[in-house]
N, C-alpha and C. Protein backbone atom coordinates (compact mmCIF):
# COMPACT_ATOMS: atom_id res chain seq x y z
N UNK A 1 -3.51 84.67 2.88
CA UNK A 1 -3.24 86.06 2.56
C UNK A 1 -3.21 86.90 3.84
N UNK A 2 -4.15 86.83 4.72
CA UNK A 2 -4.37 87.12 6.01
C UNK A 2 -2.74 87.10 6.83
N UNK A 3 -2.23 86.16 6.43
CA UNK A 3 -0.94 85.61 7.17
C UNK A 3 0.19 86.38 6.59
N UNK A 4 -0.19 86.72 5.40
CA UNK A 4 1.12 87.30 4.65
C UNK A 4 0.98 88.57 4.88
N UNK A 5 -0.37 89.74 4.84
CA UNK A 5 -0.65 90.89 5.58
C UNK A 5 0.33 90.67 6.52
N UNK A 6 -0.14 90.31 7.68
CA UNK A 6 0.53 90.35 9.17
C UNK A 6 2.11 90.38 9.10
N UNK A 7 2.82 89.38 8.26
CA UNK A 7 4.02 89.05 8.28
C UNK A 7 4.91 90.35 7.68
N UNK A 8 3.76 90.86 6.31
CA UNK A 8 4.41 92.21 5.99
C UNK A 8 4.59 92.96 6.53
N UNK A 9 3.77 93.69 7.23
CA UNK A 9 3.27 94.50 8.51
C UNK A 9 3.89 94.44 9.19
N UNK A 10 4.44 93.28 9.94
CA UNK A 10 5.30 93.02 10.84
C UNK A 10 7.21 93.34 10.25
N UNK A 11 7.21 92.77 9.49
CA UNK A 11 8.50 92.27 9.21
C UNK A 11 9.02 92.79 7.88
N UNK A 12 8.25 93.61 7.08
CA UNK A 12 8.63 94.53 5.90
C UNK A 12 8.41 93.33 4.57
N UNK A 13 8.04 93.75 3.37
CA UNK A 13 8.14 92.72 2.45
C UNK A 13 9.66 91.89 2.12
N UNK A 14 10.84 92.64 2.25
CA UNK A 14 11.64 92.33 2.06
C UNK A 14 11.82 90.86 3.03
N UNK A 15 11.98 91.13 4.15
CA UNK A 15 12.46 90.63 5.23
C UNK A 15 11.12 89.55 6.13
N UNK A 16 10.55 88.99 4.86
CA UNK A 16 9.33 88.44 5.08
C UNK A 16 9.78 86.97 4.04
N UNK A 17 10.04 86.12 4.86
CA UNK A 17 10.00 84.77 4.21
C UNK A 17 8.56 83.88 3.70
N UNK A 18 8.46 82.56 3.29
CA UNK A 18 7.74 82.01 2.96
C UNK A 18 7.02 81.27 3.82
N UNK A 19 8.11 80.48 4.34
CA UNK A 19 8.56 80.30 6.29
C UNK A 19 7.31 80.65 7.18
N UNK A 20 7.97 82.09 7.06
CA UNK A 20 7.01 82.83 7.87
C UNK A 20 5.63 83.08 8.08
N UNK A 21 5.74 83.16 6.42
CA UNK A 21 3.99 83.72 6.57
C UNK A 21 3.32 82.29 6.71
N UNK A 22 3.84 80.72 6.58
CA UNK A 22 2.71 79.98 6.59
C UNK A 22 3.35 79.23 8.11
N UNK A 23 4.10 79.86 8.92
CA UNK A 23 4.06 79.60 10.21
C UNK A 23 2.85 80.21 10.73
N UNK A 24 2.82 81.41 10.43
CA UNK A 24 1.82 82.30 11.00
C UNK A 24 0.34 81.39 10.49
N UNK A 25 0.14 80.95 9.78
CA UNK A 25 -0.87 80.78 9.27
C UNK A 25 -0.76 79.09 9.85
N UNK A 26 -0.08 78.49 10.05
CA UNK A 26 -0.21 77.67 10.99
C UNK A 26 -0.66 76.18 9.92
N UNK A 27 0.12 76.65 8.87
CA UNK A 27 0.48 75.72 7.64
C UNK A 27 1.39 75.43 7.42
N UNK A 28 2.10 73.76 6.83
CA UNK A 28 3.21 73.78 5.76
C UNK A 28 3.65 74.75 4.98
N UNK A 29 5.16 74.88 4.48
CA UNK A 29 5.55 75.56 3.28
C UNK A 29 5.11 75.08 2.17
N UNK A 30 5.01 73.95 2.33
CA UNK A 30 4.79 73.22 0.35
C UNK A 30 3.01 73.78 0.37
N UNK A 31 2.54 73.59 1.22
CA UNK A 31 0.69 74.43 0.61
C UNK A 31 0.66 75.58 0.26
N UNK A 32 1.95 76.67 0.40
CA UNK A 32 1.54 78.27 -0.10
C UNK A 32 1.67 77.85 -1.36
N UNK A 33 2.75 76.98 -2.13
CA UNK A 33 3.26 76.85 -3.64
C UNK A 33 1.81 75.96 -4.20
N UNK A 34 0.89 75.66 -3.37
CA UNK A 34 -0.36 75.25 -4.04
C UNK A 34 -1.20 76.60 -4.53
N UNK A 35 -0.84 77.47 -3.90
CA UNK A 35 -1.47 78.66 -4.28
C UNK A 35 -0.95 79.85 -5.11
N UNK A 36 0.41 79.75 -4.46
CA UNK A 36 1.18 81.50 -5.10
C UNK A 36 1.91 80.36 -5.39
N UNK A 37 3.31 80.99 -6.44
CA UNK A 37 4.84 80.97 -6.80
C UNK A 37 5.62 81.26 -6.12
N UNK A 38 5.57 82.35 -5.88
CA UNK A 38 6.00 83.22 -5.14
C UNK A 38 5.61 84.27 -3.64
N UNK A 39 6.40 84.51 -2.98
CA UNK A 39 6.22 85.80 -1.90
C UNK A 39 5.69 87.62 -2.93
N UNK A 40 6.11 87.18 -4.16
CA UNK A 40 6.00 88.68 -4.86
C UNK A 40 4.21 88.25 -5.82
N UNK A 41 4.05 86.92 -5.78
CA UNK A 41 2.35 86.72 -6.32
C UNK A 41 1.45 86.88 -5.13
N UNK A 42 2.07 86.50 -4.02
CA UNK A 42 0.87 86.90 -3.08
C UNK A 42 0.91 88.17 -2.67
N UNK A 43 1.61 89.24 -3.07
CA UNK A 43 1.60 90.75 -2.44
C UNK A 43 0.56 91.18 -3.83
N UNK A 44 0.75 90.55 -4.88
CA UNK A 44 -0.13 90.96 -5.99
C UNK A 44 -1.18 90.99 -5.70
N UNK A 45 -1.62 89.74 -5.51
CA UNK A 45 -3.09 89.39 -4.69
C UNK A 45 -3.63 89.95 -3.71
N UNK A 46 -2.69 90.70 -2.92
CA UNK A 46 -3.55 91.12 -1.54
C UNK A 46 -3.35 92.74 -1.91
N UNK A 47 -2.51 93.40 -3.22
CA UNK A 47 -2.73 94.85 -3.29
C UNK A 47 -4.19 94.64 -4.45
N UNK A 48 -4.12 93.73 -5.28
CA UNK A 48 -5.66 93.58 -5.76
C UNK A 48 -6.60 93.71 -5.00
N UNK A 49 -7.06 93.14 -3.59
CA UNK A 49 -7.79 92.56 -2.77
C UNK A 49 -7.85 94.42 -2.35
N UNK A 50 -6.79 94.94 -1.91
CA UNK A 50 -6.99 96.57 -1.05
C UNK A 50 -7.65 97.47 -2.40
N UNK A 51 -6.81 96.94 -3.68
CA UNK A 51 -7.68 98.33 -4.82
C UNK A 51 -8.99 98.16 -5.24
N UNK A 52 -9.73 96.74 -4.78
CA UNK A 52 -10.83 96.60 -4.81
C UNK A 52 -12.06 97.56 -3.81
N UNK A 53 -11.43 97.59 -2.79
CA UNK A 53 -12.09 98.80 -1.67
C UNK A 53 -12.01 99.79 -2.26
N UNK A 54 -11.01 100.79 -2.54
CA UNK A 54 -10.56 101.99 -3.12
C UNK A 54 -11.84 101.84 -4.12
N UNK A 55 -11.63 100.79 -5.05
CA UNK A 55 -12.56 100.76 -6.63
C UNK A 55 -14.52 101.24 -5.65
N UNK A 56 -14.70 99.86 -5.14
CA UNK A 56 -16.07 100.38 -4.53
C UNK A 56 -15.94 101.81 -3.87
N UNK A 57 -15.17 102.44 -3.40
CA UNK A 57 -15.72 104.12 -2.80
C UNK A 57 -16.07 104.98 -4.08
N UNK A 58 -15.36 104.70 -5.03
CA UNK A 58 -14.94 105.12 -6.47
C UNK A 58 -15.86 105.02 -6.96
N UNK A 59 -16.66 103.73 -7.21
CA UNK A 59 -18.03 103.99 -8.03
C UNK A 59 -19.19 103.85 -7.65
N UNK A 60 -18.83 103.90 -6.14
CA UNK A 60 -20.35 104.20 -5.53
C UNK A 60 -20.14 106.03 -5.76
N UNK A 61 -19.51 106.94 -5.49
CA UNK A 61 -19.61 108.06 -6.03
C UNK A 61 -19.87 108.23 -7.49
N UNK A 62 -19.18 107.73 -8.18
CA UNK A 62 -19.29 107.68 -9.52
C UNK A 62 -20.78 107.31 -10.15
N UNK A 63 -21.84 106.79 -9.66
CA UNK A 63 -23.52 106.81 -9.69
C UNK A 63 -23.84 107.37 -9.02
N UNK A 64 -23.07 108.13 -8.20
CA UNK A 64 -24.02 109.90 -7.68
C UNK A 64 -23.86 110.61 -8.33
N UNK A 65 -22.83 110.46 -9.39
CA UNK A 65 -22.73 111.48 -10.53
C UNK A 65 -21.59 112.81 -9.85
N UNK A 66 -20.86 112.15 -8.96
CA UNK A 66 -20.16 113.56 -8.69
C UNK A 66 -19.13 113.68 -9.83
N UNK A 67 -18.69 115.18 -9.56
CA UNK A 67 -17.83 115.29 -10.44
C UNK A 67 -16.30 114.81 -10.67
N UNK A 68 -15.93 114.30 -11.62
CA UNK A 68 -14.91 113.92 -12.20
C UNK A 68 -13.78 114.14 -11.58
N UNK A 69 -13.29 115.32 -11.10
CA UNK A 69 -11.78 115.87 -10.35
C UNK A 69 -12.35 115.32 -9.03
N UNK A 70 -13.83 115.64 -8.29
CA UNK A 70 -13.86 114.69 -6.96
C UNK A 70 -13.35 113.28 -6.90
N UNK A 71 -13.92 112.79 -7.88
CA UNK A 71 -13.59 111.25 -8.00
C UNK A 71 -12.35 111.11 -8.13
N UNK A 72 -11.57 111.78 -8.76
CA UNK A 72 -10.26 111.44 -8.80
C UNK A 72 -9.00 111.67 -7.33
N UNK A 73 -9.91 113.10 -6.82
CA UNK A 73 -9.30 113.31 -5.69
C UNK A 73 -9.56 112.04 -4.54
N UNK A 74 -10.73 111.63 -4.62
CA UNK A 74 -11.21 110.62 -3.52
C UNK A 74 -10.31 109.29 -3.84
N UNK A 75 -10.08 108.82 -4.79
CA UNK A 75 -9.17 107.94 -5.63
C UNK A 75 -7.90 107.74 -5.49
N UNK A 76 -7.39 109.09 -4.92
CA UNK A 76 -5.61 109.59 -5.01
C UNK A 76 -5.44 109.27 -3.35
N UNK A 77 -6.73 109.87 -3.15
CA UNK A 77 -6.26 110.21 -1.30
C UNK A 77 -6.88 108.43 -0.81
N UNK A 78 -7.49 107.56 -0.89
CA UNK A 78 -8.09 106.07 -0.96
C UNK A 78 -6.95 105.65 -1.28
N UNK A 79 -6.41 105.87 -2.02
CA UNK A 79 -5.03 105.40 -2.47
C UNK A 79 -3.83 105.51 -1.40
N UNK A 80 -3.66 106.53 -1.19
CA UNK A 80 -2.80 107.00 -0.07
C UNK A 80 -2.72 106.36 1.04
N UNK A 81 -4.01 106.56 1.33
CA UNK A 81 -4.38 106.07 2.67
C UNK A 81 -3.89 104.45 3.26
N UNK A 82 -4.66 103.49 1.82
CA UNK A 82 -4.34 102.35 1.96
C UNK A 82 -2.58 102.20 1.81
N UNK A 83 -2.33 102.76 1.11
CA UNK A 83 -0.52 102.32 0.98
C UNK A 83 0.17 102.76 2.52
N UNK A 84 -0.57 104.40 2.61
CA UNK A 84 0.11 104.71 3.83
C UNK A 84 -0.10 103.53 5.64
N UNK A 85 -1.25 102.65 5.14
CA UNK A 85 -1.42 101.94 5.96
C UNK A 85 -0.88 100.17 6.07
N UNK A 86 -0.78 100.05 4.55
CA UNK A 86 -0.07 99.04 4.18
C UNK A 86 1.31 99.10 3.67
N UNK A 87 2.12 99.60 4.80
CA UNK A 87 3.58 99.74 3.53
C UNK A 87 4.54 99.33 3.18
N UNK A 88 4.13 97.55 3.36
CA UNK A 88 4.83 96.90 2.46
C UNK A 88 4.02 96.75 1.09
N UNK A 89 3.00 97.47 0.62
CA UNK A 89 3.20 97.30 -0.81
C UNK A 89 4.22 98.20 -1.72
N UNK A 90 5.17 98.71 -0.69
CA UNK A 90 5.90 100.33 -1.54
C UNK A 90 6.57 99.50 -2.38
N UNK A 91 7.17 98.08 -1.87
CA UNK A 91 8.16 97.22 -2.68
C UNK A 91 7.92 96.93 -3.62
N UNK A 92 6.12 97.20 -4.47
CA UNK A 92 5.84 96.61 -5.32
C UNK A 92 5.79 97.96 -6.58
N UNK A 93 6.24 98.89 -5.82
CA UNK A 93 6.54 100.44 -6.77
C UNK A 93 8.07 100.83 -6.93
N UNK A 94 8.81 100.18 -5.88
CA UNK A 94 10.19 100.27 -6.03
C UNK A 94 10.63 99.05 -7.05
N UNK A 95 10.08 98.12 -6.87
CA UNK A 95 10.38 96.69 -8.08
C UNK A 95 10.07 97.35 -9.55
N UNK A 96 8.80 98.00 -9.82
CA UNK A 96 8.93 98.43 -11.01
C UNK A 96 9.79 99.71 -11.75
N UNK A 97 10.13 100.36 -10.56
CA UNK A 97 11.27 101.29 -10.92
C UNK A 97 12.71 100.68 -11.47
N UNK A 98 13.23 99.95 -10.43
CA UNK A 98 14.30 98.67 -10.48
C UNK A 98 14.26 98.24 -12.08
N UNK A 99 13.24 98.06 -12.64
CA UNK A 99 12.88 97.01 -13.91
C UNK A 99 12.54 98.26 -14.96
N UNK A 100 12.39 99.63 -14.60
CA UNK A 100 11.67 100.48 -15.52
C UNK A 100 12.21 100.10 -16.97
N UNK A 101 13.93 100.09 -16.73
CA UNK A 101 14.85 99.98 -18.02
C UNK A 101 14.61 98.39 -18.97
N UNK A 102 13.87 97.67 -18.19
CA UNK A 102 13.66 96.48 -18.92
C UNK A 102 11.89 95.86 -19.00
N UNK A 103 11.22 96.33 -19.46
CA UNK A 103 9.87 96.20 -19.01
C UNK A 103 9.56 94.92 -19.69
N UNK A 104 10.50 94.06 -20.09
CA UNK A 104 9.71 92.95 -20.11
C UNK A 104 10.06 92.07 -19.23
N UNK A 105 11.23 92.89 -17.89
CA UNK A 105 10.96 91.83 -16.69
C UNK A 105 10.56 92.27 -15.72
N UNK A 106 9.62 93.47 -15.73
CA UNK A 106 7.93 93.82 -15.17
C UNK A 106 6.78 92.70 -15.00
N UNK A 107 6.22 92.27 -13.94
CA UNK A 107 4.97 91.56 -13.88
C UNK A 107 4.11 92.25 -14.75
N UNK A 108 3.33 91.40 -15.55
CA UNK A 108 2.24 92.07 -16.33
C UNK A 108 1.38 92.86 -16.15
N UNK A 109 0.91 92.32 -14.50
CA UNK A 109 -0.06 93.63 -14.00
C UNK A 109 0.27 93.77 -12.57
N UNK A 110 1.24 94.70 -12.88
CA UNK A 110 2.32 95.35 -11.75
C UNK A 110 1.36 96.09 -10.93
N UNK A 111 0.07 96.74 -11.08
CA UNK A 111 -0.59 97.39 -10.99
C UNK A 111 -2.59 98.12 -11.40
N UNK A 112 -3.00 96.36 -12.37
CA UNK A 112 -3.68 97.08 -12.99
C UNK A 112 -5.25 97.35 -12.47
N UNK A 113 -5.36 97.06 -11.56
CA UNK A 113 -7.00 97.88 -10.71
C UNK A 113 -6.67 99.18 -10.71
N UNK A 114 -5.73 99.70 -9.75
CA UNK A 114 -5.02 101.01 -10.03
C UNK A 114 -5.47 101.81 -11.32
N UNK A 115 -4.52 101.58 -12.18
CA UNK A 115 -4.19 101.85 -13.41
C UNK A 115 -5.72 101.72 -14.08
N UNK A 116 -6.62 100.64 -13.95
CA UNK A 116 -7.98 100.62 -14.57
C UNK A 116 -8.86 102.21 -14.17
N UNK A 117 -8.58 102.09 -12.93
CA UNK A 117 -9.64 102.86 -12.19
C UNK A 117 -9.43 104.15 -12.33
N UNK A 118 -8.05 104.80 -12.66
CA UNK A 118 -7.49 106.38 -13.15
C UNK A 118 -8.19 105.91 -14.20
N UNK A 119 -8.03 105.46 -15.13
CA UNK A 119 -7.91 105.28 -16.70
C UNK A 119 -8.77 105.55 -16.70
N UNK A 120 -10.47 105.03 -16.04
CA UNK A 120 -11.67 105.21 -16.31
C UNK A 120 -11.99 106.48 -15.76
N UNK A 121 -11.76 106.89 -14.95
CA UNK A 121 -12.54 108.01 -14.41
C UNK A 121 -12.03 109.68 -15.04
N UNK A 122 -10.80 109.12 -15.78
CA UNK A 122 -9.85 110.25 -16.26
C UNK A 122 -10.54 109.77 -17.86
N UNK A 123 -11.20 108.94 -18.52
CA UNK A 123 -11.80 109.18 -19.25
C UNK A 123 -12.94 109.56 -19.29
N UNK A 124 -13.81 109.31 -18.19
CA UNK A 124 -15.18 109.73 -18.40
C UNK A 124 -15.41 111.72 -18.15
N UNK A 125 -14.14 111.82 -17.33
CA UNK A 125 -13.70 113.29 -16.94
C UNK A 125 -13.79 114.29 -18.59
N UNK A 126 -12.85 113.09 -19.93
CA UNK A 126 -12.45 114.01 -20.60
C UNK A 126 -14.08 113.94 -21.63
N UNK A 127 -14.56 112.90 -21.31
CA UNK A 127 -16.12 112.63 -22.21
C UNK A 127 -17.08 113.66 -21.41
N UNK A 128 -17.15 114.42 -20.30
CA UNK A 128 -17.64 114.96 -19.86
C UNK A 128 -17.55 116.47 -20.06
N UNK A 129 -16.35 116.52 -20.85
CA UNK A 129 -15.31 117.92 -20.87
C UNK A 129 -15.40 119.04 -18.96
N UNK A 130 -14.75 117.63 -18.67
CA UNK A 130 -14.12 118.52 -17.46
C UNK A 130 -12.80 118.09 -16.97
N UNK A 131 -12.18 117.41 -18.07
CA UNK A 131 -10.74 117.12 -18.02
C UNK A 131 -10.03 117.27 -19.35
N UNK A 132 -8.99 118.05 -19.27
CA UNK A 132 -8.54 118.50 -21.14
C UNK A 132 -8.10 117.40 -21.84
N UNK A 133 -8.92 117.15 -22.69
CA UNK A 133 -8.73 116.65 -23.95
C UNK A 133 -7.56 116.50 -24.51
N UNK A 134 -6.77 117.40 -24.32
CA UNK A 134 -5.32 117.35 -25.40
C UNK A 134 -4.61 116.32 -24.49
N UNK A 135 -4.81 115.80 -23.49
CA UNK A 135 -3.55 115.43 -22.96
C UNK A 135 -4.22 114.01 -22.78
N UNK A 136 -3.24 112.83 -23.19
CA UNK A 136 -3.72 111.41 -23.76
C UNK A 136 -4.17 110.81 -22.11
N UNK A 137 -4.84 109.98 -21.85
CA UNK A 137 -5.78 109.40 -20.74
C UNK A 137 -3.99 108.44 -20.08
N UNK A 138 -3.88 108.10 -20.85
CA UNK A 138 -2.28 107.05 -20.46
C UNK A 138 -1.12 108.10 -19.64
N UNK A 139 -1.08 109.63 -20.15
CA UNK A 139 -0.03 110.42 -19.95
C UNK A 139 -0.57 110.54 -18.18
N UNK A 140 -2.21 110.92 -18.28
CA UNK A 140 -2.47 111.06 -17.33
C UNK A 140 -2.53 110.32 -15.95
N UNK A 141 -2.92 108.81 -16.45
CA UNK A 141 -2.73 108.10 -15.73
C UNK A 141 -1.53 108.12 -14.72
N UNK A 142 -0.31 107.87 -15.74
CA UNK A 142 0.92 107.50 -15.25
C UNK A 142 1.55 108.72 -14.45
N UNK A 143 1.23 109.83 -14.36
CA UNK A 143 1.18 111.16 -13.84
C UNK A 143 0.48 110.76 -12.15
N UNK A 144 -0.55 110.05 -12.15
CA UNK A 144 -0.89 109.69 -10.99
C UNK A 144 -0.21 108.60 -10.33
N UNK A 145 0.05 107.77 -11.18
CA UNK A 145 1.03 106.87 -10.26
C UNK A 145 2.51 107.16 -9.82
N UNK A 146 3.03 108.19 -10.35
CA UNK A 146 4.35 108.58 -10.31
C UNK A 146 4.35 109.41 -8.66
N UNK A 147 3.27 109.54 -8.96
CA UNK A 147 3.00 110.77 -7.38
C UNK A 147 3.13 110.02 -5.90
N UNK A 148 2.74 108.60 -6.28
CA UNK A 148 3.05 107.61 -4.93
C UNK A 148 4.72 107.21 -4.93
N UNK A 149 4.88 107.19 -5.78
CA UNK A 149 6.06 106.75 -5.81
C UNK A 149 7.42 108.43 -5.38
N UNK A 150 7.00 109.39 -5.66
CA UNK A 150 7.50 110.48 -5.59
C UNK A 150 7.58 110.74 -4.06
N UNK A 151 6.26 110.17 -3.79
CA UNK A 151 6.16 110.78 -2.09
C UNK A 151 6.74 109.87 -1.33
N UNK A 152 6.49 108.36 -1.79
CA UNK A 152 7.52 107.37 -0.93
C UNK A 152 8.85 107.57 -0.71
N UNK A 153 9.23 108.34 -1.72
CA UNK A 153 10.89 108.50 -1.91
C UNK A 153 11.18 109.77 -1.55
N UNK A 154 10.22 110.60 -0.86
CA UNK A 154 10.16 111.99 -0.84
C UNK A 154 11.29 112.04 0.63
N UNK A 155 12.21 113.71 0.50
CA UNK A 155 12.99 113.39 1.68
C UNK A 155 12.64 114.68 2.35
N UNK A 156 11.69 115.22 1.82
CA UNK A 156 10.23 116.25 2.72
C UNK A 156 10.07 116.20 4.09
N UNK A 157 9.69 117.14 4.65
CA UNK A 157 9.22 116.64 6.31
C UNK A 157 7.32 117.08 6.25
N UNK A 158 7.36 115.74 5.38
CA UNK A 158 5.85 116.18 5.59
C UNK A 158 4.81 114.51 5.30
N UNK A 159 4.03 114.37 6.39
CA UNK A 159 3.69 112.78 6.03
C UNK A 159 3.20 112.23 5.24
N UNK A 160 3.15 111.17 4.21
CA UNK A 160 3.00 110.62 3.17
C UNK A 160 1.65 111.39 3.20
N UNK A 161 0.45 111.05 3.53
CA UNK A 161 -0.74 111.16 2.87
C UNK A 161 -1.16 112.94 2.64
N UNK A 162 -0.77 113.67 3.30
CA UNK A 162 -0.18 114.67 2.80
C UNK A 162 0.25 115.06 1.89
N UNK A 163 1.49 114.92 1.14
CA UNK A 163 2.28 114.66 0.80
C UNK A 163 1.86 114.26 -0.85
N UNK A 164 1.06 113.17 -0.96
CA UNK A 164 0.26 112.45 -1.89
C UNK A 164 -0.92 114.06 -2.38
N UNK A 165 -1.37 114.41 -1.41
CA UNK A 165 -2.80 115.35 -0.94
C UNK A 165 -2.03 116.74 -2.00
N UNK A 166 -0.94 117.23 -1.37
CA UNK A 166 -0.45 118.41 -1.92
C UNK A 166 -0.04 118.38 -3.52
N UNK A 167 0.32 117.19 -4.01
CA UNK A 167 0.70 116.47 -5.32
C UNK A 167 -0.48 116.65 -6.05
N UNK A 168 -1.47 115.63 -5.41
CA UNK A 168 -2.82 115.83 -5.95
C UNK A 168 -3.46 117.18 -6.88
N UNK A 169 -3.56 117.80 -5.58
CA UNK A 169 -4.04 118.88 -5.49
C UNK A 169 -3.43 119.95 -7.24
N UNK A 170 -1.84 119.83 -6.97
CA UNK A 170 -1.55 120.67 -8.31
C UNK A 170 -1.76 119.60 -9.60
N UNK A 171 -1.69 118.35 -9.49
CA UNK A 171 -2.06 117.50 -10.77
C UNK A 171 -3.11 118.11 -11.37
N UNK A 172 -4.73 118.01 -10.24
CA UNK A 172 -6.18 118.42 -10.48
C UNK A 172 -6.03 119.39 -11.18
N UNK A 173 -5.13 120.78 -10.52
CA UNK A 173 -5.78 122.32 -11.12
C UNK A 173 -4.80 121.71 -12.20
N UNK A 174 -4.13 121.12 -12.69
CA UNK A 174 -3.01 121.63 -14.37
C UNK A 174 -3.75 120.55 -15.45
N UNK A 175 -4.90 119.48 -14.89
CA UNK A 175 -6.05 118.36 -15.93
C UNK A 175 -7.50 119.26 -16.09
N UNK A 176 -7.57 120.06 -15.23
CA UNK A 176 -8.75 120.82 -15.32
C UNK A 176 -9.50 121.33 -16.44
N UNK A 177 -10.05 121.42 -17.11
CA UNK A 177 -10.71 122.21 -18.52
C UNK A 177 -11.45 123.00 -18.00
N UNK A 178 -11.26 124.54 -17.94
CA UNK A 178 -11.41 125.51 -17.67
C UNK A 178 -12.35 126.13 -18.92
């Protein structure tokens, strides 16, 4: 995985062979297919591996009891950060756009640490009543993921994590329960 980082990093997901990453790694080709299928299962694996960090900042706040819109802000911008630093996972937000019209040739969990970790904290927000109620935990979710994808594609002069930050920011005040 280490090898396939680098190769992304280096060489964009696209433009990143199989080849490659287990040259780098200083392996055969036939041993990655002992592990992944594919070049698109091991980007799965290693954006799992980054939303796992994001997840621990997330609920080590989350048993300090901060509040709900913090957590979510810390969540959005953790988020940012890592994509803005890893960005060959954008391919794995442009693939599901590509497929939006056919979602059953979507990977199953295109996304789901992500997607877990809004879900939860945007529910415990609305069990707390400091996130409105009327509006379904799913609507909300997907409201947050649309925002990475908005800013990747954004033709703004303003830098992604930013960008993500200013998005944020009006999502928070319009989920708020006032």
């Amino acid at each position: 995985m280490e090898a396939a980082v680098h190769e992304f990093k280096t060489n964009g997901f696209a433009d990143t062979a199989v080849s490659g990453i287990m040259n780098t790694a200083g392996l055969g080709v036939g041993t990655f297919y002992n592990y992944f299928g594919s070049k698109e299962e091991v980007l799965m694996a290693i954006v799992k591996e980054l939303f796992k960090q994001v997840e621990l900042k997330v609920r080590a706040l989350a048993n300090r009891n901060s509040p709900t819109l913090k957590l979510l802000e810390l969540c959005s911008m953790s988020t940012a950060r890592l994509i803005d630093e890893n960005r060959f996972i954008l391919p794995m937000f442009s693939s599901a756009v590509e497929r939006s019209d056919k979602p059953e040739k979507l990977p199953k969990n295109i996304s789901p640490e992500f997607k877990k970790i809004f879900e939860e904290i945007i529910s415990r927000g609305q069990s707390l009543n400091e996130i409105r109620s009327d509006i379904p935990v799913d609507i909300i979710s997907e409201m947050f993921h649309s925002i990475y994808q908005a800013a990747a594609l954004s033709k703004l002069d303003i830098p992604f994590q930013e960008n993500i930050r200013l998005k944020v920011k009006v999502l928070l005040d319009g989920i708020k329960n006032d």
